[in-house]
C-alpha atoms as a PDB file:
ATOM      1  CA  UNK A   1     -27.332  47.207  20.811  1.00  0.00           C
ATOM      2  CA  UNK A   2     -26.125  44.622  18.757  1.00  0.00           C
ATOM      3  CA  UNK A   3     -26.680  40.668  18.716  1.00  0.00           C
ATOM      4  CA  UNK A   4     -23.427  38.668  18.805  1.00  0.00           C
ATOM      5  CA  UNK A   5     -23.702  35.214  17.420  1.00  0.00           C
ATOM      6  CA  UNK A   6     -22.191  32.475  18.529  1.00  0.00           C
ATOM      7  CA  UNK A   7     -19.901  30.764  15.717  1.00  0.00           C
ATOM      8  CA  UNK A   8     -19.779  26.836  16.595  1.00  0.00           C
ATOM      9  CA  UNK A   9     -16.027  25.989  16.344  1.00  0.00           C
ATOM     10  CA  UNK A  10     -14.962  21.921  16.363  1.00  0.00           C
ATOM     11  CA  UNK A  11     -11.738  21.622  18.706  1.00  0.00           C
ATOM     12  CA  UNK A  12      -9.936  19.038  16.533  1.00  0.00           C
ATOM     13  CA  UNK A  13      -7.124  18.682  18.969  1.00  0.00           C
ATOM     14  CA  UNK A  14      -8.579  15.716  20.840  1.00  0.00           C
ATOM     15  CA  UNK A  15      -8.913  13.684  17.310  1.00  0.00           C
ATOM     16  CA  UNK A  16      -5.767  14.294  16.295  1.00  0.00           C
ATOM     17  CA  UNK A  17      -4.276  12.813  19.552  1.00  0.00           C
ATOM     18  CA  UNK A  18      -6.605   9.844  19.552  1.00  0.00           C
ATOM     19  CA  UNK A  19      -5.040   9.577  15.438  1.00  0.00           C
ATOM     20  CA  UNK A  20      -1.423   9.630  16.855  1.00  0.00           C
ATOM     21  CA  UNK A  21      -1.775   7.279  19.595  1.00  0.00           C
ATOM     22  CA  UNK A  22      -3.665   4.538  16.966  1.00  0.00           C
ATOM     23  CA  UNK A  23      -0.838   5.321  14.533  1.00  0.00           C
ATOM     24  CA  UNK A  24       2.025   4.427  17.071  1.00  0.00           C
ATOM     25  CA  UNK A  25      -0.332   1.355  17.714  1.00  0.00           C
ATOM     26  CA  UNK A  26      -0.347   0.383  14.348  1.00  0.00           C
ATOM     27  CA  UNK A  27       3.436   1.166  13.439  1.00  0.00           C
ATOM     28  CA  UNK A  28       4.022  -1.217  17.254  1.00  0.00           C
ATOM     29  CA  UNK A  29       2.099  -4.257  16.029  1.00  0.00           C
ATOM     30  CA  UNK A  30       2.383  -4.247  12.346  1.00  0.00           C
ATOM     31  CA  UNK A  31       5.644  -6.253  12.708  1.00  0.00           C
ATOM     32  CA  UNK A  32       4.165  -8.853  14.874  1.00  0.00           C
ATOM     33  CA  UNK A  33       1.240 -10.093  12.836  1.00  0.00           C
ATOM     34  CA  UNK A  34       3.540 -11.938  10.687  1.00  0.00           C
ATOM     35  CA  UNK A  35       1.736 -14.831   9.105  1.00  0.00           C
ATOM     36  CA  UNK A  36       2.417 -18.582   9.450  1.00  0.00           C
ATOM     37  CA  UNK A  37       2.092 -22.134  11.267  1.00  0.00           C
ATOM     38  CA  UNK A  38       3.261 -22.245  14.598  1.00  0.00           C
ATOM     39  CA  UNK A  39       6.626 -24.003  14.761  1.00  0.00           C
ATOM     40  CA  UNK A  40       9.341 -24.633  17.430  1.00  0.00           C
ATOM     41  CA  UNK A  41      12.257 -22.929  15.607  1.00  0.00           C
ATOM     42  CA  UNK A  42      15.946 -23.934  16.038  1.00  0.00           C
ATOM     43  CA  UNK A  43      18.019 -21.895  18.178  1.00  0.00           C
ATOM     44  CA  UNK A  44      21.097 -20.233  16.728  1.00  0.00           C
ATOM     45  CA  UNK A  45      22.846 -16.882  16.515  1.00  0.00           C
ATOM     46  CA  UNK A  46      22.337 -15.432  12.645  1.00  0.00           C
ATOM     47  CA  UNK A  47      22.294 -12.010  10.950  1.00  0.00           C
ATOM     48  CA  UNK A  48      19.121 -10.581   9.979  1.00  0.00           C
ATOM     49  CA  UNK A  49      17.883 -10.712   6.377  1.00  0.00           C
ATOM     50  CA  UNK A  50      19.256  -7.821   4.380  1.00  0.00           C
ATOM     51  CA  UNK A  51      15.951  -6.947   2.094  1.00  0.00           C
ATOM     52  CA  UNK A  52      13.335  -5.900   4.904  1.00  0.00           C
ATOM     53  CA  UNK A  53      11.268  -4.028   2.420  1.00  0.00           C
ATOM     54  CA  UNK A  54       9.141  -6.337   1.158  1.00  0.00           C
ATOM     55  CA  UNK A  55       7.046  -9.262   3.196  1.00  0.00           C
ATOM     56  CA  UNK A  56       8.756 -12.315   2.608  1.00  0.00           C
ATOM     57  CA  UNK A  57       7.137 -15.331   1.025  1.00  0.00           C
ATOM     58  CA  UNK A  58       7.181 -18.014   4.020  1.00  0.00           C
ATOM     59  CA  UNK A  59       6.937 -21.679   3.932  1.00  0.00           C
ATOM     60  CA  UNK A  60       6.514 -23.484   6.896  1.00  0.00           C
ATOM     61  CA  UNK A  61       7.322 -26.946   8.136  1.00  0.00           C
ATOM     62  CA  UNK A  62       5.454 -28.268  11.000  1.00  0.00           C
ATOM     63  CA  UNK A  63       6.562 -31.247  13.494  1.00  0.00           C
ATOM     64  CA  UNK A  64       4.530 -33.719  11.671  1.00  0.00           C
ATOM     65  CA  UNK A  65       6.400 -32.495   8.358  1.00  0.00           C
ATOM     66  CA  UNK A  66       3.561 -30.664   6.682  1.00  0.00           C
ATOM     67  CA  UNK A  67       4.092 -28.021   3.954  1.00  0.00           C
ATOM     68  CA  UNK A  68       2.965 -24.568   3.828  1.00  0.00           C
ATOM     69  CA  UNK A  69       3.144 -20.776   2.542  1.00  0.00           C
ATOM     70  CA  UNK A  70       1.762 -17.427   3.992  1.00  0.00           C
ATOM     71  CA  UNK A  71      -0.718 -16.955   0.755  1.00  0.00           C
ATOM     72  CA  UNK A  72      -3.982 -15.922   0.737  1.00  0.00           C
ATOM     73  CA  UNK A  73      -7.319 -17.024   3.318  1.00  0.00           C
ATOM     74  CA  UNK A  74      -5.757 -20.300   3.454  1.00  0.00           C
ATOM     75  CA  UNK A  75      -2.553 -19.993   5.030  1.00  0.00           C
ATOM     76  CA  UNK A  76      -3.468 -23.295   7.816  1.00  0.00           C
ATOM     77  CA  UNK A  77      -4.071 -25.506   4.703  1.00  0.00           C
ATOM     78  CA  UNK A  78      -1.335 -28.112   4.335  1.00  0.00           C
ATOM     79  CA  UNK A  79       0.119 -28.327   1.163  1.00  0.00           C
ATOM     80  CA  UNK A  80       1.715 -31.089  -0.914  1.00  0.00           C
ATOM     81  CA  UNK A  81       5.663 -30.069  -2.101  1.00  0.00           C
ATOM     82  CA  UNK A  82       4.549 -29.989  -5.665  1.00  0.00           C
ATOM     83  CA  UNK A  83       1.608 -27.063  -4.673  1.00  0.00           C
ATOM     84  CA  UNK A  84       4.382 -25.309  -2.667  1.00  0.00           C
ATOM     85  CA  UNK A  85       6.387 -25.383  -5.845  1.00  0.00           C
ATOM     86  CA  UNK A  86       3.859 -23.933  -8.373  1.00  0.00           C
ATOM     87  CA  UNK A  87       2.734 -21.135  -5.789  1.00  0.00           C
ATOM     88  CA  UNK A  88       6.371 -19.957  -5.117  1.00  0.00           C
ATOM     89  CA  UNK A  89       7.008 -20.051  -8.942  1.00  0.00           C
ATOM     90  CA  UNK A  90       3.916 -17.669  -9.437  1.00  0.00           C
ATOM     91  CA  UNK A  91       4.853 -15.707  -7.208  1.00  0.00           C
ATOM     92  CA  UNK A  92       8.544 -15.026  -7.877  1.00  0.00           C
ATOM     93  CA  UNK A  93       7.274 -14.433 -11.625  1.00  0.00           C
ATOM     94  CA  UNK A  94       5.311 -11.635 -10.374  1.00  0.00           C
ATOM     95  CA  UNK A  95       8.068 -10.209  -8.032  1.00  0.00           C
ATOM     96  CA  UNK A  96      11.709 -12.270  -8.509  1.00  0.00           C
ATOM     97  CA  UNK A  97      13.162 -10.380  -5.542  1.00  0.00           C
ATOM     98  CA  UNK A  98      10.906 -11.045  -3.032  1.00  0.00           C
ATOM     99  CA  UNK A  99      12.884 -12.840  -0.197  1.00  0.00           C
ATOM    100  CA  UNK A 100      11.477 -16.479   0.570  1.00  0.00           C
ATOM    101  CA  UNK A 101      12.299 -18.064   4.128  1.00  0.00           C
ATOM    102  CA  UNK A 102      11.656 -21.318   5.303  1.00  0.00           C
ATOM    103  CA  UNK A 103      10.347 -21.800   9.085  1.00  0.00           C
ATOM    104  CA  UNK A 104      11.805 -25.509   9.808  1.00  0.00           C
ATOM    105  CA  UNK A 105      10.505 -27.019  13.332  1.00  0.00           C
ATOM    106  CA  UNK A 106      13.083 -28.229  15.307  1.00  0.00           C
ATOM    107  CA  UNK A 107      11.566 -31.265  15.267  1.00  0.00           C
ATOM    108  CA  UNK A 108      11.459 -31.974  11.788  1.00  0.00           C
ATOM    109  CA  UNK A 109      14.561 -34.457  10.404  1.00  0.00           C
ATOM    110  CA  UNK A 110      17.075 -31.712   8.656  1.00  0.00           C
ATOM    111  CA  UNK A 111      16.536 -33.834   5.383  1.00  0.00           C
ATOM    112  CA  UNK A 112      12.983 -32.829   5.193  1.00  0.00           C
ATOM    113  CA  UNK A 113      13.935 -28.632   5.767  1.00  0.00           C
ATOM    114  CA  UNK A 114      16.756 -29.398   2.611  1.00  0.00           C
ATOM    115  CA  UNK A 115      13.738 -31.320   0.535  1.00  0.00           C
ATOM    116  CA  UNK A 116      11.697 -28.013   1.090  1.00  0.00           C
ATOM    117  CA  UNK A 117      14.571 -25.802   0.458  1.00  0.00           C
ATOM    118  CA  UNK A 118      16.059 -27.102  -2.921  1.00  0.00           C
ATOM    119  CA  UNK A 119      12.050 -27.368  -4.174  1.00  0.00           C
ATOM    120  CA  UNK A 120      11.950 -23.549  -3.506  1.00  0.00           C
ATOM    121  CA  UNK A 121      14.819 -22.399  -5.184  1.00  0.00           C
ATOM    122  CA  UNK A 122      13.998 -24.934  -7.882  1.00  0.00           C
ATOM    123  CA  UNK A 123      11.287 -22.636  -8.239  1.00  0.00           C
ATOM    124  CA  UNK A 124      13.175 -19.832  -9.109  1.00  0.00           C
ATOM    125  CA  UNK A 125      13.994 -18.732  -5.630  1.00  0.00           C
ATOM    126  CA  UNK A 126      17.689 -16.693  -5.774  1.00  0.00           C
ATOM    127  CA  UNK A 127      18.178 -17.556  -2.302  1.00  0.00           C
ATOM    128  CA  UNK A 128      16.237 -18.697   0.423  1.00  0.00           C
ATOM    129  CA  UNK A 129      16.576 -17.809   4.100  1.00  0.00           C
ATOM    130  CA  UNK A 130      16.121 -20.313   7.023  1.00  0.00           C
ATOM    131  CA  UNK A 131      14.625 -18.444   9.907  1.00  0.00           C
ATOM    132  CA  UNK A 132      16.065 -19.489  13.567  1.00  0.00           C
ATOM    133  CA  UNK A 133      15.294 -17.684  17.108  1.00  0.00           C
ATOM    134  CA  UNK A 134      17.924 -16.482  19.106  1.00  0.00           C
ATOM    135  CA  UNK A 135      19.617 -18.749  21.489  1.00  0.00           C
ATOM    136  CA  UNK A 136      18.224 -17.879  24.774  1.00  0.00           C
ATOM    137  CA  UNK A 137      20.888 -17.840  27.878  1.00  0.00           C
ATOM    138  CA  UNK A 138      20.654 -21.100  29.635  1.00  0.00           C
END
């Protein structure tokens, strides 16, 4: 009579579920770790941006007025207008359709949200997007 050997078999089904359900994690929230300074946006209806494909270049205006842009480990570092201007520039060089919003607080004075916008596309921005939240039903 005959020995039968037992042939150790991995049962991969288990990993692959555990893969799918971090995948549908990752694809849920991917969107929402968009970077940036907190700000109180304005309210108003608007279309969405029509290039999604790319991660936009943000610059952000706080309540107190303060400047800055989604690049690299400092992204909380206030920046002067003129440093917003050469980073944008570099950038668009690099990629010149690359979409470029501004976040205005609502509590910044409109002329300061113009300032920053004109100094962008100064910069060689084709257009430049101001992002608002939708109203909410009062």
């Amino acid at each position: 009579m005959r020995k039968r050997r037992a042939v150790a078999e991995i049962n991969v089904v288990p990993y692959i579920d555990v893969m799918l359900v971090l995948l549908i994690i990752f694809m849920v929230t991917a969107p929402m770790l968009m970077q940036g300074v907190q700000v109180d946006l304005p309210d108003a209806p608007a279309e969405p941006v029509e290039n999604q494909d790319s991660e936009p270049l943000i610059v952000s205006v706080d309540k107190a007025g303060r400047l800055y842009i989604n690049l690299g480990r400092n992204d909380k570092q206030a920046l002067e207008l003129a440093t917003i201007k050469q980073r944008v520039s570099a950038v668009l060089r690099r990629d010149p359709d690359k979409p470029v919003l501004v976040w205005g607080d609502a509590a910044v004075p409109y002329g300061r949200v113009v300032e920053v916008m004109t100094a962008v596309q100064a910069s060689g921005a084709a257009s430049v997007g101001l992002v608002t939240e939708e109203p909410s039903d009062r």
